[in-house]
N, C-alpha and C. Protein backbone atom coordinates (compact mmCIF):
# COMPACT_ATOMS: atom_id res chain seq x y z
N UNK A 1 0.82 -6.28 -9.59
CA UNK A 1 1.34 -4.93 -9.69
C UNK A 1 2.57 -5.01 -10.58
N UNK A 2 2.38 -5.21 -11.86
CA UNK A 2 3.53 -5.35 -12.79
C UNK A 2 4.27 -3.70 -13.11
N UNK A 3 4.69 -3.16 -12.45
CA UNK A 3 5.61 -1.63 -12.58
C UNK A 3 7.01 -1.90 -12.99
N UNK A 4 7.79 -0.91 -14.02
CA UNK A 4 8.70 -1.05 -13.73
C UNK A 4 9.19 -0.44 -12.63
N UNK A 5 8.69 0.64 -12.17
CA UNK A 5 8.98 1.49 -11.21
C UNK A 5 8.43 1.14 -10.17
N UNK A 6 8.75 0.73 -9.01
CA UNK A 6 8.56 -0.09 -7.70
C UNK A 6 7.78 1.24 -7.49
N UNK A 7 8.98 2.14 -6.76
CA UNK A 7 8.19 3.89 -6.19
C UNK A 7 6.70 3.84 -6.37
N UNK A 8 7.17 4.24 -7.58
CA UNK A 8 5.93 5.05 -8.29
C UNK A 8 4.62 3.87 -8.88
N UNK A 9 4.52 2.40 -8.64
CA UNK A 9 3.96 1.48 -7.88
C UNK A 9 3.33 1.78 -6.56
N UNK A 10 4.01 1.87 -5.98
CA UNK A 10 3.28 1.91 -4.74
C UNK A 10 2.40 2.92 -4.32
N UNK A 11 3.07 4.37 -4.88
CA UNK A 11 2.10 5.71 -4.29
C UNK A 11 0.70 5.18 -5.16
N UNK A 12 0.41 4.88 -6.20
CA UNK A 12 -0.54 4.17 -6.97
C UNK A 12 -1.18 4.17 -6.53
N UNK A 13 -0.86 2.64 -5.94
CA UNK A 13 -1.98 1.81 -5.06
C UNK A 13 -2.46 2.49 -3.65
N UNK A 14 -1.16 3.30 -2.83
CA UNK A 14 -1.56 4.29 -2.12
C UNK A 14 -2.82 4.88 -2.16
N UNK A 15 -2.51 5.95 -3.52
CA UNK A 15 -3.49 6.47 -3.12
C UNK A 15 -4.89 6.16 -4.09
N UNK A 16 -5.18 4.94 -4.25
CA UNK A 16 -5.99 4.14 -4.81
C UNK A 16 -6.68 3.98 -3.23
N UNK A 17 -6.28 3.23 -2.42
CA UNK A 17 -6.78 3.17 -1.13
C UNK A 17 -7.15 4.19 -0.24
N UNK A 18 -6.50 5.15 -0.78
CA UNK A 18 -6.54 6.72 -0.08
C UNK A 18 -7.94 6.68 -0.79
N UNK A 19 -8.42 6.28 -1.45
CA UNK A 19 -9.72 6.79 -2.15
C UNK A 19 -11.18 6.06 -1.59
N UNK A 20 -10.81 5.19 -0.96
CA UNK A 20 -11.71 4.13 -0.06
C UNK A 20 -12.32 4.83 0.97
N UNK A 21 -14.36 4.92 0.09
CA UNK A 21 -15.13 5.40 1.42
C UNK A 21 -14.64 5.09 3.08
N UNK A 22 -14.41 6.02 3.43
CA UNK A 22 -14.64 6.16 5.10
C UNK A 22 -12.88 5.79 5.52
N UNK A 23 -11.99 6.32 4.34
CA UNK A 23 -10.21 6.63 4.64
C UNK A 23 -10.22 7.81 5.64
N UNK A 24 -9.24 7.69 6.87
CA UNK A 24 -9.30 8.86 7.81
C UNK A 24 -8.27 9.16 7.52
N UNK A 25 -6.94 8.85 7.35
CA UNK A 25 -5.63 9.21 7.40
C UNK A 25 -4.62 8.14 7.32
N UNK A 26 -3.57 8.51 7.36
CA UNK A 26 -2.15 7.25 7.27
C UNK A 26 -1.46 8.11 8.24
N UNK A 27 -0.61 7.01 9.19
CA UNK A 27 0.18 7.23 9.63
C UNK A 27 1.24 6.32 9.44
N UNK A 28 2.70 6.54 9.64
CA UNK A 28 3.74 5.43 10.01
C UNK A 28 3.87 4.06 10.44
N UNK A 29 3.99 2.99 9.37
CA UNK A 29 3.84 1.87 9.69
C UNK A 29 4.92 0.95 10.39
N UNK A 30 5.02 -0.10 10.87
CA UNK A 30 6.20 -1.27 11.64
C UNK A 30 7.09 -0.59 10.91
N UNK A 31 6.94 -0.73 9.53
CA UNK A 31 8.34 -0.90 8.78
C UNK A 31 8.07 0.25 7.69
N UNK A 32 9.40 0.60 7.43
CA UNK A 32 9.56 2.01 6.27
C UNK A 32 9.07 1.46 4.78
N UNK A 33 8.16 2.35 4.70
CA UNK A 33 7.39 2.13 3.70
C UNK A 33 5.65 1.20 3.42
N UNK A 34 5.41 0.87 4.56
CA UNK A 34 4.26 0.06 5.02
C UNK A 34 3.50 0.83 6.22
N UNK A 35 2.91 1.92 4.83
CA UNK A 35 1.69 2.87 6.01
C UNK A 35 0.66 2.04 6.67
N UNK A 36 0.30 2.70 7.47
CA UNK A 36 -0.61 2.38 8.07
C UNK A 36 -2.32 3.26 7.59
N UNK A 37 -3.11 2.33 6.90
CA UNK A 37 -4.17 3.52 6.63
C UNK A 37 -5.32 3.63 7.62
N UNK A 38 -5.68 4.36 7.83
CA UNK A 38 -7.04 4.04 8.96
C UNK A 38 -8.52 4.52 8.19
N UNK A 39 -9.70 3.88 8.52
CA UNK A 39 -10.96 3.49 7.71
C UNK A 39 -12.04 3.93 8.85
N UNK A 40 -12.83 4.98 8.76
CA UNK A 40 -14.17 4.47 9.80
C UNK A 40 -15.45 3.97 8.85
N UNK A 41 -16.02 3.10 9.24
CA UNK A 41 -16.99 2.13 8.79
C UNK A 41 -18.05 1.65 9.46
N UNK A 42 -19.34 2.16 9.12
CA UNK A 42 -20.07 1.57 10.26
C UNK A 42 -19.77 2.16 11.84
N UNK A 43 -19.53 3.43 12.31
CA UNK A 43 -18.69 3.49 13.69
C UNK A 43 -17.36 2.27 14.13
N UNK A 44 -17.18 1.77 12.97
CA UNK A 44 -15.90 0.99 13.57
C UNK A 44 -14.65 1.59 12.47
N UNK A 45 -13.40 1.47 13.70
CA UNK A 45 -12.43 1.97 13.51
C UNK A 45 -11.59 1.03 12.81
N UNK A 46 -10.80 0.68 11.43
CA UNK A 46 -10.26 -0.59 10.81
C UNK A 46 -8.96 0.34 10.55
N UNK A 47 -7.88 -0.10 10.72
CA UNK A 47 -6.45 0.21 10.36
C UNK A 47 -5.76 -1.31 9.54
N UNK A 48 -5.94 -0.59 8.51
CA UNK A 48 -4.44 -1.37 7.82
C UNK A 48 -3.29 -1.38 7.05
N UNK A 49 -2.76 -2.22 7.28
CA UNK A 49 -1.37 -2.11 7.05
C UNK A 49 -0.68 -2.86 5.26
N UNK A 50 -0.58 -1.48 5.02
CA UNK A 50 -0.25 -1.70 3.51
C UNK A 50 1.21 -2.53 3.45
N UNK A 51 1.04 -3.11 3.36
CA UNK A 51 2.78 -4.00 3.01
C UNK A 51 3.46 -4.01 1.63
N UNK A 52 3.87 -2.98 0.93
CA UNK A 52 4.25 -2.74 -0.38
C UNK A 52 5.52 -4.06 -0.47
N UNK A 53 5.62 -5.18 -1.36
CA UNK A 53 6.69 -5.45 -1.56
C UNK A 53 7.10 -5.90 -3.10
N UNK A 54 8.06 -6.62 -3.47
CA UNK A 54 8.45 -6.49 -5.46
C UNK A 54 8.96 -8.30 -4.33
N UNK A 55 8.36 -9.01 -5.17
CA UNK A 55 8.23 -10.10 -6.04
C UNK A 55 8.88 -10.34 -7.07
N UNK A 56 10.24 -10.57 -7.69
CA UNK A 56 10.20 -11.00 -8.74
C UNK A 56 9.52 -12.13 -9.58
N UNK A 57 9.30 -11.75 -10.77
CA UNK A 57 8.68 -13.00 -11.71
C UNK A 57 9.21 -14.31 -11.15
N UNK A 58 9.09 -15.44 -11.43
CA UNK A 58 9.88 -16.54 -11.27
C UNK A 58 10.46 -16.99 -12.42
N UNK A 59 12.00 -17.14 -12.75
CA UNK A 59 12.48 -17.18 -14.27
C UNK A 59 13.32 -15.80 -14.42
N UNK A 60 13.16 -14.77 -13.58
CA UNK A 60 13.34 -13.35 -13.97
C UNK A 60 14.98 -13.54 -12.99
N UNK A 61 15.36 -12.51 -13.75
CA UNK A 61 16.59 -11.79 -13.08
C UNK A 61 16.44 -10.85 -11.79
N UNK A 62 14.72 -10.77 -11.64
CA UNK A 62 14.43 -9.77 -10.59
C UNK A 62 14.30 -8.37 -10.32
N UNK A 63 15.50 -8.01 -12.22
CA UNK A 63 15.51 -6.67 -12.50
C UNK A 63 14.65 -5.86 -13.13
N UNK A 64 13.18 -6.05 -12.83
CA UNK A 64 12.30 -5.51 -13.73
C UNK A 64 11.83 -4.21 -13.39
């Protein structure tokens, strides 16, 4: 996920996953900013947990 923009990174991939046959909803995850998405599949119920985080390069200042 090379962004300069962390934010606007993440809603991305959000709602890239938001787009995944059999997405029911997001709710509030452990931690701010790490929704929780929920999936039905097959009658089974799958929740997971998006963990958005920035990595800097290795070599980098981190400020990208």
């Amino acid at each position: 996920m090379r962004q300069k923009d962390f934010a606007a990174a993440c809603a991305t991939y959000q709602a890239v996953l938001e787009g995944v046959d059999g997405y029911q909803g997001t709710v509030p995850g452990p931690v701010d900013g790490w929704p929780l998405l929920e999936f039905v599949r097959d009658d089974r119920k799958v929740t997971v947990c998006a963990a958005f985080i920035h990595l800097p390069v290795p070599g980098s200042s981190g400020e990208e």
